[in-house]
C-alpha atoms as a PDB file:
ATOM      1  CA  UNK A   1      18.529 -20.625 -63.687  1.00  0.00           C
ATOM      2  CA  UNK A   2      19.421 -17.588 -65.692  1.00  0.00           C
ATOM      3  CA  UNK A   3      19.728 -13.939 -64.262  1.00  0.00           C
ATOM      4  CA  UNK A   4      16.566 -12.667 -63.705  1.00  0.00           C
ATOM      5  CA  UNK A   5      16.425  -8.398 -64.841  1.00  0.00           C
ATOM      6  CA  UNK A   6      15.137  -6.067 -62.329  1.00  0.00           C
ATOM      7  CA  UNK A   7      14.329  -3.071 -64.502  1.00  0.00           C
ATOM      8  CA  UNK A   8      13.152  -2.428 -67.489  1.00  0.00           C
ATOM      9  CA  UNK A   9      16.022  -0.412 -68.682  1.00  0.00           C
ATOM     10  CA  UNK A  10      17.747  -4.114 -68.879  1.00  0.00           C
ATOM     11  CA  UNK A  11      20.503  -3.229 -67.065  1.00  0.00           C
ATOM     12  CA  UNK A  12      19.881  -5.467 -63.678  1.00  0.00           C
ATOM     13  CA  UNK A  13      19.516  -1.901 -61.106  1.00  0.00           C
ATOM     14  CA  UNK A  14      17.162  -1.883 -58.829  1.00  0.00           C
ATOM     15  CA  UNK A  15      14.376   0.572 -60.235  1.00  0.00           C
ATOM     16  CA  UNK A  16      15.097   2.899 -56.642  1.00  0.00           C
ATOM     17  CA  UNK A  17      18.391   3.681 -57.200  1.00  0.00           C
ATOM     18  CA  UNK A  18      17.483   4.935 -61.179  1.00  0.00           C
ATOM     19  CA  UNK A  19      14.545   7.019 -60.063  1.00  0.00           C
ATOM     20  CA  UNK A  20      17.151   8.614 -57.149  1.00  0.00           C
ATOM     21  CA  UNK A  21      19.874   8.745 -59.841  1.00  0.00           C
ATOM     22  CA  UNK A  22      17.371  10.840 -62.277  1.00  0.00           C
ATOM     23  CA  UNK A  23      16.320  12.983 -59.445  1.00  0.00           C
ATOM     24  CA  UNK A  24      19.660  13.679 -58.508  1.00  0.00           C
ATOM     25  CA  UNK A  25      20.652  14.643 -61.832  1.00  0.00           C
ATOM     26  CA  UNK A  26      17.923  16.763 -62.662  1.00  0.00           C
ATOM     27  CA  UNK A  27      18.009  18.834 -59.826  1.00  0.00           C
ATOM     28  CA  UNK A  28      21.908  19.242 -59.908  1.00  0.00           C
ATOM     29  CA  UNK A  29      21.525  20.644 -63.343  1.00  0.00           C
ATOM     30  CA  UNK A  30      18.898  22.728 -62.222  1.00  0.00           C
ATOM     31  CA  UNK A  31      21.158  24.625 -59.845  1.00  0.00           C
ATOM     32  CA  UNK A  32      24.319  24.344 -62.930  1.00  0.00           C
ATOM     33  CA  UNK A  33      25.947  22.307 -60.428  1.00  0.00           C
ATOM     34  CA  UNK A  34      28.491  19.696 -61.535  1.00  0.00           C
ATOM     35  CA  UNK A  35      29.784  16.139 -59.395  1.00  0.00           C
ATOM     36  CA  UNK A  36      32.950  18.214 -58.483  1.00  0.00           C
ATOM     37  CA  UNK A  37      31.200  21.311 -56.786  1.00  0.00           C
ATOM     38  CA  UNK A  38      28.390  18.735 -54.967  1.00  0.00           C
ATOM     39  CA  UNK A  39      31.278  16.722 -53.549  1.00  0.00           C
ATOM     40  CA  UNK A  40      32.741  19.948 -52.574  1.00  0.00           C
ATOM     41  CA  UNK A  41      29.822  21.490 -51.086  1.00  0.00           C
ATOM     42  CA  UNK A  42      28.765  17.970 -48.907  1.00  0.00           C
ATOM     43  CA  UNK A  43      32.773  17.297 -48.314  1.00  0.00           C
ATOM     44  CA  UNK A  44      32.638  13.969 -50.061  1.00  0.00           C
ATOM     45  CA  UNK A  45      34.601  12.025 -52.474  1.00  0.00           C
ATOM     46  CA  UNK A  46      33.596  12.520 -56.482  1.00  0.00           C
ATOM     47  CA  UNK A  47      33.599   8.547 -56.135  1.00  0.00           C
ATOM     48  CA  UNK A  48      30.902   8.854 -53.590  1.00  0.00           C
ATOM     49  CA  UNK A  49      28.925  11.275 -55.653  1.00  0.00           C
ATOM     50  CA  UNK A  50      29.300   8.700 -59.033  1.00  0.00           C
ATOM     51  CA  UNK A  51      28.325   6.065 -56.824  1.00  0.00           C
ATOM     52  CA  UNK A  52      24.830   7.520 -56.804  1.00  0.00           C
ATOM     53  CA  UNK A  53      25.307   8.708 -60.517  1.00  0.00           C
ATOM     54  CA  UNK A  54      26.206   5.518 -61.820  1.00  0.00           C
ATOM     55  CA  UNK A  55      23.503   4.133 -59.461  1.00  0.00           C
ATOM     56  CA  UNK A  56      26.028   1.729 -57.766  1.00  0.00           C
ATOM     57  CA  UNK A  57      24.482   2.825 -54.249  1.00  0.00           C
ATOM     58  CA  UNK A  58      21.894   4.990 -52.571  1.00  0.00           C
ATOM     59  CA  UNK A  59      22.757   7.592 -49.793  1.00  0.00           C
ATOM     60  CA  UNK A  60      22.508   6.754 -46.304  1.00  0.00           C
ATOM     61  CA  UNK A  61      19.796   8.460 -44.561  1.00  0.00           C
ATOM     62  CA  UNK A  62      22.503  11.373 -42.981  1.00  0.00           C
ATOM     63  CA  UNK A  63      23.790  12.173 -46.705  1.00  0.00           C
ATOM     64  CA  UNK A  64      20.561  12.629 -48.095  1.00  0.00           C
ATOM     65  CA  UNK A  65      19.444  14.703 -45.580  1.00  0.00           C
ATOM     66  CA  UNK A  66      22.703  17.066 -46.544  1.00  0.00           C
ATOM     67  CA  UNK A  67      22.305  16.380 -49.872  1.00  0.00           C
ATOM     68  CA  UNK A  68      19.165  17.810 -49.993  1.00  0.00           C
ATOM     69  CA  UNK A  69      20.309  20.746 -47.951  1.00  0.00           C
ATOM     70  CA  UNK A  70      22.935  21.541 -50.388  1.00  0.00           C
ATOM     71  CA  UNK A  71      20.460  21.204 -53.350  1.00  0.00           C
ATOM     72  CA  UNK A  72      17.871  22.887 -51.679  1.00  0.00           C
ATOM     73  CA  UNK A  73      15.186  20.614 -51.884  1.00  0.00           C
ATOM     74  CA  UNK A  74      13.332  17.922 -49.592  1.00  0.00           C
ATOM     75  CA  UNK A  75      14.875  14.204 -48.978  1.00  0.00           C
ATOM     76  CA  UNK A  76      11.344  13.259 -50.549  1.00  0.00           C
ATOM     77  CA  UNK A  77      11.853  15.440 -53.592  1.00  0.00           C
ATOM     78  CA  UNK A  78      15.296  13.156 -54.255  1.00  0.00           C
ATOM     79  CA  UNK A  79      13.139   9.481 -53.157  1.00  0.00           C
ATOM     80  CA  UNK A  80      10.832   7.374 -55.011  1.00  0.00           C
ATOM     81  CA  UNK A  81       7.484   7.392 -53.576  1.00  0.00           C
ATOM     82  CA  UNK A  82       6.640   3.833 -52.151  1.00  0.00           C
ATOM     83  CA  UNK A  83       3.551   3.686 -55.531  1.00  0.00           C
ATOM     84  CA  UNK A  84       6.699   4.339 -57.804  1.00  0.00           C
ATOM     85  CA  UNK A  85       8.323   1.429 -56.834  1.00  0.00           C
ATOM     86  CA  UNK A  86       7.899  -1.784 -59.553  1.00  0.00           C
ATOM     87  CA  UNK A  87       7.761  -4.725 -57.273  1.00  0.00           C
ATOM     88  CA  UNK A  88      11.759  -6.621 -56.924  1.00  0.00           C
ATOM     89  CA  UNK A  89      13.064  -9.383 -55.983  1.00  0.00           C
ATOM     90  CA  UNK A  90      17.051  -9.290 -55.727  1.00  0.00           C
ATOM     91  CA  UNK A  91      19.910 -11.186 -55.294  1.00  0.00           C
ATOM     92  CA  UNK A  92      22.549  -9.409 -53.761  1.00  0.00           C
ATOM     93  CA  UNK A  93      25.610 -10.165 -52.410  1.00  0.00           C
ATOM     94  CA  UNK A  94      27.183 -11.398 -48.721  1.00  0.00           C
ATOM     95  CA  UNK A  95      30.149 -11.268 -46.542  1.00  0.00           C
ATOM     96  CA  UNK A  96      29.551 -15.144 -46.167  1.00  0.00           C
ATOM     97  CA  UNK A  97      30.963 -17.238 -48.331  1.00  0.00           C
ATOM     98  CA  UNK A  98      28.801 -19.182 -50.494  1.00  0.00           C
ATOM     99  CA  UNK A  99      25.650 -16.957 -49.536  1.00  0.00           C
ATOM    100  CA  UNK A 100      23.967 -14.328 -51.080  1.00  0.00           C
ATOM    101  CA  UNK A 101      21.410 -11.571 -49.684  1.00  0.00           C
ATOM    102  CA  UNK A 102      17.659 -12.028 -51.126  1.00  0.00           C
ATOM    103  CA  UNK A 103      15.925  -8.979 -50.936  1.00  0.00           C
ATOM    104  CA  UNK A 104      11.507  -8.932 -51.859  1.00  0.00           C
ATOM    105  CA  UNK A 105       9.476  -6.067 -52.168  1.00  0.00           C
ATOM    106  CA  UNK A 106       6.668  -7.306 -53.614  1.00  0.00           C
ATOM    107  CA  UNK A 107       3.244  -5.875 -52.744  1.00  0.00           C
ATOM    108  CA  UNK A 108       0.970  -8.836 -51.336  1.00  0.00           C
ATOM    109  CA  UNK A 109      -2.362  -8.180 -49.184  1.00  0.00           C
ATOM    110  CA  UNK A 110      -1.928  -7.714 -45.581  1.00  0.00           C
ATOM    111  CA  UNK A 111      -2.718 -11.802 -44.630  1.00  0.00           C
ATOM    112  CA  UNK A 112      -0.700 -12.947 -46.861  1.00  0.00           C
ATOM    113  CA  UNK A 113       2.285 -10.910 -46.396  1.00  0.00           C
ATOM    114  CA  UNK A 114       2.190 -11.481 -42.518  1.00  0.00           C
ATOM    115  CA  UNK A 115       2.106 -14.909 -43.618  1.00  0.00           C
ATOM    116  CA  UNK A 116       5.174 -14.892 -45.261  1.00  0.00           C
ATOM    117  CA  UNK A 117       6.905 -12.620 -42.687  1.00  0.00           C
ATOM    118  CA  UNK A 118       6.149 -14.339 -39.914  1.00  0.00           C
ATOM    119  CA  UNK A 119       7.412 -17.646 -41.769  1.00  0.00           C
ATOM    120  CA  UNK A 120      10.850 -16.282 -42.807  1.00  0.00           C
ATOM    121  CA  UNK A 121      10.882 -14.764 -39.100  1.00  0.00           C
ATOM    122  CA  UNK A 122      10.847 -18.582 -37.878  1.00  0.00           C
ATOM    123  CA  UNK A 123      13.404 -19.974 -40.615  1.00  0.00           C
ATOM    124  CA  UNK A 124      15.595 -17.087 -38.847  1.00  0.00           C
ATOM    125  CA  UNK A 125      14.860 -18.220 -35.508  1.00  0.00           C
ATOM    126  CA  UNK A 126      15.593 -21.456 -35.893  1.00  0.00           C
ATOM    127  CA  UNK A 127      18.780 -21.070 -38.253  1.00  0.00           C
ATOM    128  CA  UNK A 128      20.587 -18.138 -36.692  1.00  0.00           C
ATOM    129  CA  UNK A 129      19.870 -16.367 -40.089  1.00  0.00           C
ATOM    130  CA  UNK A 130      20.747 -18.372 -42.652  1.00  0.00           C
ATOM    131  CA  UNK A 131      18.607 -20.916 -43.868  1.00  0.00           C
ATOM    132  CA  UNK A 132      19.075 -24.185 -46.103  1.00  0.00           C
ATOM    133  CA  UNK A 133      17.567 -23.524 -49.789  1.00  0.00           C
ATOM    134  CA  UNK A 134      15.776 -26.758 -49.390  1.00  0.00           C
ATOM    135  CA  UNK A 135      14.525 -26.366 -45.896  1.00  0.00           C
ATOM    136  CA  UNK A 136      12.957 -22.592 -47.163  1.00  0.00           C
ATOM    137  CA  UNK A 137      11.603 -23.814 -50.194  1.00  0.00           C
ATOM    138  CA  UNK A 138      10.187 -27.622 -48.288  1.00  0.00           C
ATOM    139  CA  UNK A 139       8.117 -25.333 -45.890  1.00  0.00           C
ATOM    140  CA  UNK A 140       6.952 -22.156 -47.949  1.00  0.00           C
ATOM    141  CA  UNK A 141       3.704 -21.860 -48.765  1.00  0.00           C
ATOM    142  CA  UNK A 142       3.278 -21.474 -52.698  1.00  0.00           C
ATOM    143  CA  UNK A 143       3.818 -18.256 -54.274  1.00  0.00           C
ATOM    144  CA  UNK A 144       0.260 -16.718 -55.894  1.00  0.00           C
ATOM    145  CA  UNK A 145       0.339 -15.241 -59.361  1.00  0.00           C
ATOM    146  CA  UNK A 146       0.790 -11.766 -59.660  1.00  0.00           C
ATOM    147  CA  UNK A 147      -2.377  -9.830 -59.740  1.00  0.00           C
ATOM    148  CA  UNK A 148      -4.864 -12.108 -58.335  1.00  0.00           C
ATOM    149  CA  UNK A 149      -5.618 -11.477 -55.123  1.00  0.00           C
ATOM    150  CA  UNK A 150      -5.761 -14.555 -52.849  1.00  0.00           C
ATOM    151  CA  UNK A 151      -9.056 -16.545 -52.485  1.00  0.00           C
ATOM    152  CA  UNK A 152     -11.385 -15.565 -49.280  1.00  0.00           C
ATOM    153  CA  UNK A 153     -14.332 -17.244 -48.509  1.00  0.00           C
ATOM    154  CA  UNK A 154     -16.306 -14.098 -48.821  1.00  0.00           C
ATOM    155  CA  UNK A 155     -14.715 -12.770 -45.450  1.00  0.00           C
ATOM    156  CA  UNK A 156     -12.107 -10.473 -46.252  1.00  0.00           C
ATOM    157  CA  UNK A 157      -8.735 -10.409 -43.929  1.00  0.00           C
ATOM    158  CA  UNK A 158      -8.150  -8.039 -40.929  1.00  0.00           C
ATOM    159  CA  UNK A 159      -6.991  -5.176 -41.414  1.00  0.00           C
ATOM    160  CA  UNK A 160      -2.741  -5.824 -39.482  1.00  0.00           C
ATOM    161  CA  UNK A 161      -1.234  -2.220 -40.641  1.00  0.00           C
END
């Protein structure tokens, strides 16, 4: 199976970290301020700050909170809002050998995501957190196309926010 893209830009980044990296950009070059004088100001590496330019990583929640200080805006102004993000699913990688991290964020109705959840929460349970390939795909319910919602027999789902 070939690599799958995760943005439209083509270049495999998850669509977060380019809508942080634009953010970022824009707003340093609003205040004139270059990579050098932001990893001055937050008392960081310039790698650290071209790890977020190059959009190799996101901040953790205590470096955006000082980057945003230091640009003098809100953590939110820097973030995606949850509508701007295009729905992912990623392969990343894992400390164990042989494995690889699989990270979904795909918007599904409320059923059928608990569905799902509450099915990978068992495969944990029972594997210690890793699970076989063919033991997840023997006992997953089928994926639905995109955009149709699932089929209710008039009755729509509770509500499980």
């Amino acid at each position: 199976m070939g690599k799958r893209r995760l943005d439209e830009d083509g270049m495999g980044v998850a669509t977060e970290r380019r809508i942080f990296r634009e953010r970022l950009i824009t707003r340093m070059a609003q205040l004139k301020l270059t990579s050098a004088e932001l990893s001055r100001a937050l008392k960081m590496s310039k790698d650290a700050i071209s790890s977020y330019t190059t959009m190799r990583s996101l901040p953790t929640p205590e470096t955006l909170a000082r980057l945003a200080t230091v640009l003098k805006c809100k953590e939110r102004d820097l973030l995606p809002e949850k509508g701007e993000l295009d729905p992912v699913i990623e392969l990343r990688s894992y400390t164990k050998p042989g494995f690889k991290l699989l990270v979904v964020r795909l918007p599904l109705p409320n059923a059928v995501a608990h569905e799902y959840y509450g099915r990978l929460l068992a495969f944990e349970a029972a594997s210690n957190g890793f699970v076989a390939e063919s033991e997840l795909v023997k006992h997953a319910p089928p994926l639905r196309p995109r955009g149709r919602p699932p089929k209710t027999n008039g009755a729509s789902a509770p509500s499980e926010e």
